[in-house]
N, C-alpha and C. Protein backbone atom coordinates (compact mmCIF):
# COMPACT_ATOMS: atom_id res chain seq x y z
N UNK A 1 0.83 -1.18 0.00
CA UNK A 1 0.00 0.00 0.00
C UNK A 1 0.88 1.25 0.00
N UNK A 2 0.33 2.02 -0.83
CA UNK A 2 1.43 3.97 -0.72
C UNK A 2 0.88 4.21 0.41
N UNK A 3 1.98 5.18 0.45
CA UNK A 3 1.85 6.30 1.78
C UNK A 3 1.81 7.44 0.66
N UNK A 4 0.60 8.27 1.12
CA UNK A 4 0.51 9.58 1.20
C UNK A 4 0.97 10.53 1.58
N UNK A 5 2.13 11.35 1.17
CA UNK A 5 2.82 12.31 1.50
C UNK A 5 2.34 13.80 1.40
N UNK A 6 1.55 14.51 2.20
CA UNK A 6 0.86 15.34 2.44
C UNK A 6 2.18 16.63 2.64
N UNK A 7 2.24 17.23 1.98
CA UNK A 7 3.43 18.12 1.69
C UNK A 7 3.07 19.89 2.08
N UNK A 8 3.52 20.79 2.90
CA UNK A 8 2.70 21.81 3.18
C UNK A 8 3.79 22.86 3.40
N UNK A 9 4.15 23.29 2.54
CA UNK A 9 5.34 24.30 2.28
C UNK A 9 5.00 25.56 1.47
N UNK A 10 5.13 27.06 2.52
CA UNK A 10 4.71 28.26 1.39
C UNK A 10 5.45 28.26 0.61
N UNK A 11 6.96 27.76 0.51
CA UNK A 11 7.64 28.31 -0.30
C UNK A 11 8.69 27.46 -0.74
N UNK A 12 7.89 26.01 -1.32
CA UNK A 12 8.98 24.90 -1.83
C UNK A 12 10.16 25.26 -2.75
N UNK A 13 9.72 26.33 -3.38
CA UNK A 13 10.96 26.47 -4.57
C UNK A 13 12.43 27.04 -3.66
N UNK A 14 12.42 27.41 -2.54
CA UNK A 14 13.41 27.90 -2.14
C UNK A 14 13.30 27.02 -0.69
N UNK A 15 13.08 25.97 -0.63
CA UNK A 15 13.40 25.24 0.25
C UNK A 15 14.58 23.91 0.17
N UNK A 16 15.33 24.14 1.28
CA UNK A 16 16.51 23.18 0.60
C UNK A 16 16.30 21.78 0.86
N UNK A 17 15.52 21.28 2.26
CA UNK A 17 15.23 20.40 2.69
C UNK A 17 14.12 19.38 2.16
N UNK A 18 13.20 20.05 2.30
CA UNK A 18 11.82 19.31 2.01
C UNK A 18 11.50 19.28 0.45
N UNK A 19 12.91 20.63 -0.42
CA UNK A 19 12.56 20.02 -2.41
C UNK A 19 12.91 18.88 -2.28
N UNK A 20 14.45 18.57 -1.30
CA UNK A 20 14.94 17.43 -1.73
C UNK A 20 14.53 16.12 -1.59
N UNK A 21 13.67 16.16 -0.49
CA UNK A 21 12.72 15.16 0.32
C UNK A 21 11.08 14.66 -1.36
N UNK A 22 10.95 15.46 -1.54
CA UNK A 22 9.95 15.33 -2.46
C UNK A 22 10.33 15.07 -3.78
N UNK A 23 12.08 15.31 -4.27
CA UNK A 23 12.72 14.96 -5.39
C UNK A 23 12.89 13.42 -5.01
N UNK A 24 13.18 13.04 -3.66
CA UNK A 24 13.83 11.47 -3.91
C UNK A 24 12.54 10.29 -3.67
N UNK A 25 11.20 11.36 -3.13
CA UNK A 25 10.15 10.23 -3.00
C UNK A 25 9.59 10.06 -4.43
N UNK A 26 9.64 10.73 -5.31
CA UNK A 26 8.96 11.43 -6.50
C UNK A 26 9.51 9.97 -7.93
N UNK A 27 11.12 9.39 -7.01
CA UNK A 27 11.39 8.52 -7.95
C UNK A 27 10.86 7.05 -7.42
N UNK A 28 9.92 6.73 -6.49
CA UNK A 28 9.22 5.74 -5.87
C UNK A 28 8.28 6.09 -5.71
N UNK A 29 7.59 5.86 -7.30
CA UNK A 29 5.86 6.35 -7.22
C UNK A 29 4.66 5.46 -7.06
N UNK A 30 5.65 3.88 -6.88
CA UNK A 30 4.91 2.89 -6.44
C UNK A 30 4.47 2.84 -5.11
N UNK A 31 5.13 3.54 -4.20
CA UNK A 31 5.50 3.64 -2.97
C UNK A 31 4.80 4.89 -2.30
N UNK A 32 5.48 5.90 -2.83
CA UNK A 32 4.62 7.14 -2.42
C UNK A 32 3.78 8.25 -3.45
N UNK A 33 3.00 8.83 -3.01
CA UNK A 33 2.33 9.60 -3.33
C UNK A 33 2.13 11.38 -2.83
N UNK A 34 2.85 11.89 -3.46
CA UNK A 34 3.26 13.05 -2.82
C UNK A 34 2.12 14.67 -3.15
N UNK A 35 1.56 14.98 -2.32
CA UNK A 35 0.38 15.75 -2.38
C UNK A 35 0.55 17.29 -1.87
N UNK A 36 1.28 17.89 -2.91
CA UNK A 36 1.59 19.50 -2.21
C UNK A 36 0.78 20.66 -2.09
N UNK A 37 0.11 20.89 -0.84
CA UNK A 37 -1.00 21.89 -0.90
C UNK A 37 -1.22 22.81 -1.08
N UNK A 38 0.48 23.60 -1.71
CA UNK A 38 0.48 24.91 -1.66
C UNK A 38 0.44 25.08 -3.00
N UNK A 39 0.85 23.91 -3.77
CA UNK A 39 1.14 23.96 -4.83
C UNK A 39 -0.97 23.65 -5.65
N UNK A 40 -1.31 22.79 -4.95
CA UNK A 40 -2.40 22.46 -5.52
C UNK A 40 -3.53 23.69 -5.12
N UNK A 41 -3.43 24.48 -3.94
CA UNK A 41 -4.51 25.76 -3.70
C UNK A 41 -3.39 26.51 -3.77
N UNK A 42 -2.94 27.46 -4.51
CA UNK A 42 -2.16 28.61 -4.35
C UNK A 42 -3.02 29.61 -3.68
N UNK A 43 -4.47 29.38 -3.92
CA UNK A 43 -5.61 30.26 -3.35
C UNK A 43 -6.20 29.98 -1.93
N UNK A 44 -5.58 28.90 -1.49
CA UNK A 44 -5.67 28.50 -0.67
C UNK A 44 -7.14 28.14 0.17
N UNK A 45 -7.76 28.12 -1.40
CA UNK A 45 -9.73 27.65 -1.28
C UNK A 45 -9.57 25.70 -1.20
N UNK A 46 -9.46 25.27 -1.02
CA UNK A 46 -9.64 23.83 -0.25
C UNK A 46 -10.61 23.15 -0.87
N UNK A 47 -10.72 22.27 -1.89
CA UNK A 47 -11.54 21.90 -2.18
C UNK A 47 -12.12 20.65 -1.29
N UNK A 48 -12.45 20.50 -0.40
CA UNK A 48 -12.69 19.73 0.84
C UNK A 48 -13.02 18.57 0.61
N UNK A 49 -14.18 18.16 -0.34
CA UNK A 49 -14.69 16.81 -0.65
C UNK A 49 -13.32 16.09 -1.43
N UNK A 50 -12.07 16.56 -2.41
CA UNK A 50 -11.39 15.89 -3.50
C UNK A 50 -10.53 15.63 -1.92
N UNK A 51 -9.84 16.64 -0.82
CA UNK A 51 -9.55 15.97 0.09
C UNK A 51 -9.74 14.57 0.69
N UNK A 52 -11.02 14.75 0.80
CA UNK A 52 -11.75 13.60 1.93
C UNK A 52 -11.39 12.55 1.25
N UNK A 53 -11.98 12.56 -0.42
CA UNK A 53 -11.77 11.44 -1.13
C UNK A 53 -9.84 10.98 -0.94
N UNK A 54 -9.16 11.43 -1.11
CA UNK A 54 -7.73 11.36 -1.32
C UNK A 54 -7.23 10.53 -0.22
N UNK A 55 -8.26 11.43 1.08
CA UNK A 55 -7.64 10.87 2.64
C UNK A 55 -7.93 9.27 2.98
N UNK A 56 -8.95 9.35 2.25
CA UNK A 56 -9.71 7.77 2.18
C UNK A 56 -8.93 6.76 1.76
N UNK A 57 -8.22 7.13 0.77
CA UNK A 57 -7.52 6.34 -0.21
C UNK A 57 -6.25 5.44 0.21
N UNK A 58 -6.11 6.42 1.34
CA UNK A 58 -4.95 5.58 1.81
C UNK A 58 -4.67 5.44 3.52
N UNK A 59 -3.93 4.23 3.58
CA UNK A 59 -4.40 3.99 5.24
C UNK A 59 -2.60 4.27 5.91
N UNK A 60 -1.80 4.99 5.26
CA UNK A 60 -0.84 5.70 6.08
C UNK A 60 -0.22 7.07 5.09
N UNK A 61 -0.47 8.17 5.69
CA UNK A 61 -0.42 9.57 5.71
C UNK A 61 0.28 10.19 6.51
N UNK A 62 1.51 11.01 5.66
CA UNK A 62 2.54 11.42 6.60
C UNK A 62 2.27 13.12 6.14
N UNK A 63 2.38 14.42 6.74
CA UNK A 63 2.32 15.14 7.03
C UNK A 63 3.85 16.29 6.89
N UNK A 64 4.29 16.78 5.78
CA UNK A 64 5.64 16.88 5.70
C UNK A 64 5.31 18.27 5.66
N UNK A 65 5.97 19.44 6.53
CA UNK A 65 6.55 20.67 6.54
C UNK A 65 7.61 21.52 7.34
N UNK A 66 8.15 22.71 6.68
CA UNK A 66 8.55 23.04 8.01
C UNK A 66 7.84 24.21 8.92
N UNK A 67 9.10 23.87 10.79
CA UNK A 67 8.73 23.89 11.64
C UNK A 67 8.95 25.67 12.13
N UNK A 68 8.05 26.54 11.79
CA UNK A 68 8.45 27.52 12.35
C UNK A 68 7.58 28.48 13.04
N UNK A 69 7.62 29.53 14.37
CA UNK A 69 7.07 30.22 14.64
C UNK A 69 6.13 29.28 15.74
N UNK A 70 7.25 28.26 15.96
CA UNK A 70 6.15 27.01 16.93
C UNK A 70 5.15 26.59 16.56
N UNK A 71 5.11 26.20 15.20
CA UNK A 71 3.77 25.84 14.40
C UNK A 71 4.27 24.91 13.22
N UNK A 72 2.87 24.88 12.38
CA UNK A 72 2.58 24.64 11.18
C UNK A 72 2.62 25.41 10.39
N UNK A 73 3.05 25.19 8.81
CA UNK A 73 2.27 26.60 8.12
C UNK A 73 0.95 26.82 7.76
N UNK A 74 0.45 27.73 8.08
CA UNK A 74 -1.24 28.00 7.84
C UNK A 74 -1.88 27.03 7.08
N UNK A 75 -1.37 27.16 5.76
CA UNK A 75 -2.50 25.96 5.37
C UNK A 75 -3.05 24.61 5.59
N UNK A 76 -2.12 24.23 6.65
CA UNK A 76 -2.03 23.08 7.34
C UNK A 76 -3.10 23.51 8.44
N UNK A 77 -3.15 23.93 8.96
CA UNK A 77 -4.13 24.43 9.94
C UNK A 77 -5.54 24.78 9.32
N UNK A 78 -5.54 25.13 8.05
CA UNK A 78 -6.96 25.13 7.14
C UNK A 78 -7.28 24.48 7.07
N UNK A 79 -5.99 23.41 6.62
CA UNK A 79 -6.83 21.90 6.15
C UNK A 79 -7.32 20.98 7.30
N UNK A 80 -6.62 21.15 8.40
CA UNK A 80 -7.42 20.22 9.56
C UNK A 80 -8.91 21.07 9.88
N UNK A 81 -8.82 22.38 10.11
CA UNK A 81 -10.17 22.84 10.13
C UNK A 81 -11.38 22.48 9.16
N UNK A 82 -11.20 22.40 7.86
CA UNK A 82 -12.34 22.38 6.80
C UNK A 82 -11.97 20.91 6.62
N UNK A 83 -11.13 19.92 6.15
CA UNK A 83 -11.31 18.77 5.70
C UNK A 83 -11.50 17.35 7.31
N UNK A 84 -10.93 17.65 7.92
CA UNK A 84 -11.68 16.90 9.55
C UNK A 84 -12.61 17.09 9.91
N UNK A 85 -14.54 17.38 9.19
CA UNK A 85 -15.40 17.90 9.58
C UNK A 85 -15.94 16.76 10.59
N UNK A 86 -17.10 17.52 10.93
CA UNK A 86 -18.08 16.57 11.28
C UNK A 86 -18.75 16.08 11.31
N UNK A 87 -19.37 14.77 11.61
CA UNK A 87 -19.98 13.57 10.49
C UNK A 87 -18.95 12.92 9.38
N UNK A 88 -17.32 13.66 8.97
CA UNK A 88 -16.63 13.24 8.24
C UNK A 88 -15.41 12.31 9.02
N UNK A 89 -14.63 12.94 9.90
CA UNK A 89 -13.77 12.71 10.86
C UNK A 89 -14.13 12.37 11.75
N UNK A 90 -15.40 12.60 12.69
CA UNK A 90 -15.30 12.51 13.84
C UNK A 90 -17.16 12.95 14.06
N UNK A 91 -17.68 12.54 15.08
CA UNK A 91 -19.12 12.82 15.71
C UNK A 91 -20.45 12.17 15.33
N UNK A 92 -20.00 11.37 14.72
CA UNK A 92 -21.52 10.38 14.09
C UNK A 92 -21.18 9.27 13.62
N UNK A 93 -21.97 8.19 13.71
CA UNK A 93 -21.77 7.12 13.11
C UNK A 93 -21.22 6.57 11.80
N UNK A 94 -21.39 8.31 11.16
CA UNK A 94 -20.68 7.45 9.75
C UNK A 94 -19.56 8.31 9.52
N UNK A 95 -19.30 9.13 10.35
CA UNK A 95 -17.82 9.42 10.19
C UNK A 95 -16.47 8.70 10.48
N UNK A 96 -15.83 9.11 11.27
CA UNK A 96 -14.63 8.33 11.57
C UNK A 96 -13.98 7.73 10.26
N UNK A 97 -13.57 8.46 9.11
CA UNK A 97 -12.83 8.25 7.85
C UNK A 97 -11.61 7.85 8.19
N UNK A 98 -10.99 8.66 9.29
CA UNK A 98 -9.76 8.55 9.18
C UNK A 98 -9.03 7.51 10.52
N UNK A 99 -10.59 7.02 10.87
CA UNK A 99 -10.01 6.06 12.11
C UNK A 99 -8.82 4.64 11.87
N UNK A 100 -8.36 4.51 12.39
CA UNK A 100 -7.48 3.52 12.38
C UNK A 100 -6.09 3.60 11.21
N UNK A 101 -6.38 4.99 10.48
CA UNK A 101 -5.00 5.20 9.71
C UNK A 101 -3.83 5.46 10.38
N UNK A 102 -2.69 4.88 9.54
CA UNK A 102 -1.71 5.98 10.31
C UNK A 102 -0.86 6.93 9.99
N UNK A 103 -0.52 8.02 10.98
CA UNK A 103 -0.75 9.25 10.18
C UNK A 103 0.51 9.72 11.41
N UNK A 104 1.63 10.45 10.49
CA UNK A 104 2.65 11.03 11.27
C UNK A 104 3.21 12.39 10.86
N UNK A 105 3.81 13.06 11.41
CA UNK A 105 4.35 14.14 10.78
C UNK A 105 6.07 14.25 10.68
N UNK A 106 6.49 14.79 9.49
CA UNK A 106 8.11 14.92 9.09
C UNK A 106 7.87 16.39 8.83
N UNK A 107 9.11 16.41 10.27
CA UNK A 107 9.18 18.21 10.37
C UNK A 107 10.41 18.53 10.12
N UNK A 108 11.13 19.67 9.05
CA UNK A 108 12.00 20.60 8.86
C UNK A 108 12.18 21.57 9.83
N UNK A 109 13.60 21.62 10.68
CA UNK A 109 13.82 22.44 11.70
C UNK A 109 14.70 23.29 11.22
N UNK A 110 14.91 24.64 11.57
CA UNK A 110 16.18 25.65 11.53
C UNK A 110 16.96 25.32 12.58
N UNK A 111 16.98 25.38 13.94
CA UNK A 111 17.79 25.40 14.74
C UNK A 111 18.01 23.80 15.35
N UNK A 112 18.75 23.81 16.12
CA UNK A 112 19.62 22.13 16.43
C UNK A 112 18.61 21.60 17.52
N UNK A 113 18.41 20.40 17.41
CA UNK A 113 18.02 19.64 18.39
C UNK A 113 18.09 19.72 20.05
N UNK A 114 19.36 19.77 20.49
CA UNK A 114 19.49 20.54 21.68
C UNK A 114 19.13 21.89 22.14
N UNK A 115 18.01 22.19 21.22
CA UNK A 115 17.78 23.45 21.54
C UNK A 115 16.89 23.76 22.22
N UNK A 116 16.11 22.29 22.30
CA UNK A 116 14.74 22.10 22.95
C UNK A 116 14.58 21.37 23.72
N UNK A 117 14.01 21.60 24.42
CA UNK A 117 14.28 20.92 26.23
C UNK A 117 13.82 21.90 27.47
N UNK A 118 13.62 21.17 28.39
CA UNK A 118 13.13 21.76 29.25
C UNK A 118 14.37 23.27 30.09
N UNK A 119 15.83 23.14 29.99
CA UNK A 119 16.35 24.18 30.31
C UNK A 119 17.47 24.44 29.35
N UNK A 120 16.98 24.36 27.98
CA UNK A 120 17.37 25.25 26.81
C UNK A 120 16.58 26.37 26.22
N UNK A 121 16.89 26.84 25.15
CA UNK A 121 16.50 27.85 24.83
C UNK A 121 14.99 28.34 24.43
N UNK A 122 13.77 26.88 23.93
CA UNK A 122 12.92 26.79 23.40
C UNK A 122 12.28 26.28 24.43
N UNK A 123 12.52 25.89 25.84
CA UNK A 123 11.84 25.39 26.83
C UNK A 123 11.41 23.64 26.90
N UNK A 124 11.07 23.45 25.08
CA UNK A 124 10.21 22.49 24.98
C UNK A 124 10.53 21.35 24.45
N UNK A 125 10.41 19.95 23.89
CA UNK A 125 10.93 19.26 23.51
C UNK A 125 9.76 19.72 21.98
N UNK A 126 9.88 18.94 21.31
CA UNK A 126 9.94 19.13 19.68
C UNK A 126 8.13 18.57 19.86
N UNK A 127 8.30 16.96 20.21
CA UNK A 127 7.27 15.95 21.00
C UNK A 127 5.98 16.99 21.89
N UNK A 128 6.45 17.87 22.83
CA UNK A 128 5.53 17.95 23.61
C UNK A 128 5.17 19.60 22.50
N UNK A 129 5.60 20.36 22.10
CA UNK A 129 5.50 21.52 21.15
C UNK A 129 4.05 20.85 20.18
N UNK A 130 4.49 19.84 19.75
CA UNK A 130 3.37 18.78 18.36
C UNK A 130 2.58 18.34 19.27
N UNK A 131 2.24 18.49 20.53
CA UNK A 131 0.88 17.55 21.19
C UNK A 131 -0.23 17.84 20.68
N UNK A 132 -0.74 19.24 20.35
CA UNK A 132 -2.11 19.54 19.31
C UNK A 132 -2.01 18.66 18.28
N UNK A 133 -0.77 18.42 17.47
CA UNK A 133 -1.34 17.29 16.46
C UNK A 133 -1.53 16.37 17.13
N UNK A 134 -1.05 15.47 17.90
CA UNK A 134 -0.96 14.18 18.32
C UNK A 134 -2.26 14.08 18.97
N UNK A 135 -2.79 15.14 19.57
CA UNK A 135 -4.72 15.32 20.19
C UNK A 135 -5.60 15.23 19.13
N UNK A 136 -5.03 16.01 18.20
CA UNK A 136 -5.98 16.22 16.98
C UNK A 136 -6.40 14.81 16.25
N UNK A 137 -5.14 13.90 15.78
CA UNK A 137 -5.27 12.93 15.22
C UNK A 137 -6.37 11.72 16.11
N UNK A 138 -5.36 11.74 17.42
CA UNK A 138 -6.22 10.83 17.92
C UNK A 138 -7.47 11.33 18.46
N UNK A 139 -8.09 12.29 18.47
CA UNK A 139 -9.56 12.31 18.50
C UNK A 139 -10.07 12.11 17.11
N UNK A 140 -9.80 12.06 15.97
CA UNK A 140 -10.21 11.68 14.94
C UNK A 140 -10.36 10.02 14.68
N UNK A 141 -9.38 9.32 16.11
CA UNK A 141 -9.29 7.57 16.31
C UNK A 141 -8.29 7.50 15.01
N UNK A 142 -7.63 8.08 14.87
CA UNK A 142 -5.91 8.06 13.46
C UNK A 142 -5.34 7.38 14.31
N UNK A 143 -4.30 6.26 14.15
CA UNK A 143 -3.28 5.79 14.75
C UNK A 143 -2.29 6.52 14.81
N UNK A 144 -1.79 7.40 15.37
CA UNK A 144 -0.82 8.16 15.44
C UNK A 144 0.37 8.14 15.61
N UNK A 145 1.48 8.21 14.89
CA UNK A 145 3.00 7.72 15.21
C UNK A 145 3.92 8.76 15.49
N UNK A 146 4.96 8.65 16.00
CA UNK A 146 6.21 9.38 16.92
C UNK A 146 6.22 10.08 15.04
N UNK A 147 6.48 11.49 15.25
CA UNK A 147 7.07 12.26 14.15
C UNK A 147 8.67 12.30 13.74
N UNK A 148 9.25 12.30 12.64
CA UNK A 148 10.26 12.65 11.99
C UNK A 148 10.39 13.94 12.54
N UNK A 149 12.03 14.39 12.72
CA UNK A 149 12.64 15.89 12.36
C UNK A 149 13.69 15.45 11.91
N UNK A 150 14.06 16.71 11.23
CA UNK A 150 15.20 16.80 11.00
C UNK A 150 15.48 18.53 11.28
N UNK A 151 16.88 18.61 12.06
CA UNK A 151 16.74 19.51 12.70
C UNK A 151 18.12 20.18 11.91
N UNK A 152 18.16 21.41 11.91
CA UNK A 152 19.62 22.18 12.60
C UNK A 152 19.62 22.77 10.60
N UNK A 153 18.84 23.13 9.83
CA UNK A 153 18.81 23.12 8.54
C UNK A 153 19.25 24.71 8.50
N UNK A 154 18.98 25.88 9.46
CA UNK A 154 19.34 26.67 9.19
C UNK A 154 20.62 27.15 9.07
N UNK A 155 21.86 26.33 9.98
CA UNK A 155 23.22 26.19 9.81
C UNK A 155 23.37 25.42 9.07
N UNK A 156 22.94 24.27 8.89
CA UNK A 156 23.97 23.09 8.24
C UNK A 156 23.06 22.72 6.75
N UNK A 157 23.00 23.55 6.02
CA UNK A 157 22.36 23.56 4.74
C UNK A 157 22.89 22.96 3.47
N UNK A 158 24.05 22.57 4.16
CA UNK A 158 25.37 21.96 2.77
C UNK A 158 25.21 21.17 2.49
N UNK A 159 24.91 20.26 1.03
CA UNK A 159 24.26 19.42 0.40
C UNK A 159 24.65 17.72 0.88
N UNK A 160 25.68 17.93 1.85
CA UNK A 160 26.15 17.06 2.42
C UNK A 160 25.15 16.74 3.84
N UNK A 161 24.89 17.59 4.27
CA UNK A 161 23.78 17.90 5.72
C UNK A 161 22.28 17.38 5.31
N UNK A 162 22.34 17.87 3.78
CA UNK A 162 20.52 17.56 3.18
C UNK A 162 20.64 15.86 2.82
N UNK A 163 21.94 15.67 2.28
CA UNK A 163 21.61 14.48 1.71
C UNK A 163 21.85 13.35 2.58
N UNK A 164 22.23 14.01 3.82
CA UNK A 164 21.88 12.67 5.29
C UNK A 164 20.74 12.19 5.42
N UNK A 165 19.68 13.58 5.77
CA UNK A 165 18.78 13.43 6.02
C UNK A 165 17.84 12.57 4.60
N UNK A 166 18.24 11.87 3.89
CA UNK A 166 17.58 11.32 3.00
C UNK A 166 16.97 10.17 3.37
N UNK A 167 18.06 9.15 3.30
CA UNK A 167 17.91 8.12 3.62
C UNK A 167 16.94 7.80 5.15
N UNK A 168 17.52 8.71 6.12
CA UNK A 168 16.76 9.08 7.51
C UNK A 168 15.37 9.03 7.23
N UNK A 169 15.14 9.61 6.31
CA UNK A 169 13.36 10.27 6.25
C UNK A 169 12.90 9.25 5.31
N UNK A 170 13.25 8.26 4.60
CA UNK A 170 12.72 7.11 3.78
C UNK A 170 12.90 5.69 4.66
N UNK A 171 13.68 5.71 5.85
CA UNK A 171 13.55 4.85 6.85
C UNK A 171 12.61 4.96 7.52
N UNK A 172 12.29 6.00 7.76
CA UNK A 172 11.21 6.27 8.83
C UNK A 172 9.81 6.43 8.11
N UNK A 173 9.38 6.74 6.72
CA UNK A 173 8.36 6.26 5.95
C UNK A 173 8.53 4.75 5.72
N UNK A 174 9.27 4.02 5.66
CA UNK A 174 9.49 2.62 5.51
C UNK A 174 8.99 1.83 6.81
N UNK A 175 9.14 2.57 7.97
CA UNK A 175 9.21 1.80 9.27
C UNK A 175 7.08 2.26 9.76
N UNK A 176 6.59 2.88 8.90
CA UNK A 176 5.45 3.28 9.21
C UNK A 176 4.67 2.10 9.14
């Protein structure tokens, strides 16, 4: 079965991490299926039902952007608002679409891993920062799995640094 690669980047063309991430899934199209939202609503109008249908389609969905401003990027936050409705996702008998999928997120970091923690600079671990997703999913009954990062992209951008993280991030879609 593909995994659905749910891709949510304002600004893929100048991203060093996540083009490259979507160049090396792009040559395993048996495998994955790569779905870029910024690219598909530039208008960022949602066509909600071609969603639902898409989400259906497949029973593991990974969630790929980057991590900034302690968030998501907006449209990611649209899309859980309008396409997780109700009666669709969650609250009636014939919802629950997305119950028992599993569904993770691969996050692009600027700053290093040790940066987050309870008496570093960000306070927080990466894990407890993503608990709204990890609530979100599982009230939808999603099987929810430990997220991907890859961290430290704003220093270590050298094609040597990106092309670690390759193999890393196709292990961890492999291990889903």
């Amino acid at each position: 079965m593909k995994t659905l690669v749910i891709v949510i980047h304002p600004d893929i063309k100048n991203s060093v991490v996540n083009s490259r991430w979507i160049e090396e899934l792009n040559k395993f199209p048996d495998k994955y299926v790569v779905h870029q939202l910024y690219e598909v609503y530039p208008d960022e109008k949602i066509d909600v039902l071609a969603e639902q249908k898409l989400i259906k389609q497949y029973d593991k969905i990974v969630f790929q952007f980057p991590y900034y401003w302690f968030n998501c990027p907006p449209l990611f936050k649209k899309w859980l608002d309008e396409v997780l409705t109700h009666g669709w996702a969650y609250g009636s008998k014939s919802g629950y679409h997305v119950s028992g999928k599993k569904i993770a997120l691969a996050i692009s970091l600027g700053v290093d891993e040790h940066e987050y923690g309870p008496s570093e600079v960000y306070k927080y671990t990466l894990e407890e920062l993503t608990r709204p997703f990890e609530l979100t999913f599982e009230y939808v009954k999603a099987d929810y799995k430990p997220l991907f990062a890859y961290y430290g992209i704003e220093y270590n951008s050298s094609v040597e640094w990106i092309e670690k993280s390759v193999p890393q991030y196709l292990d961890f879609l492999n291990a889903l």
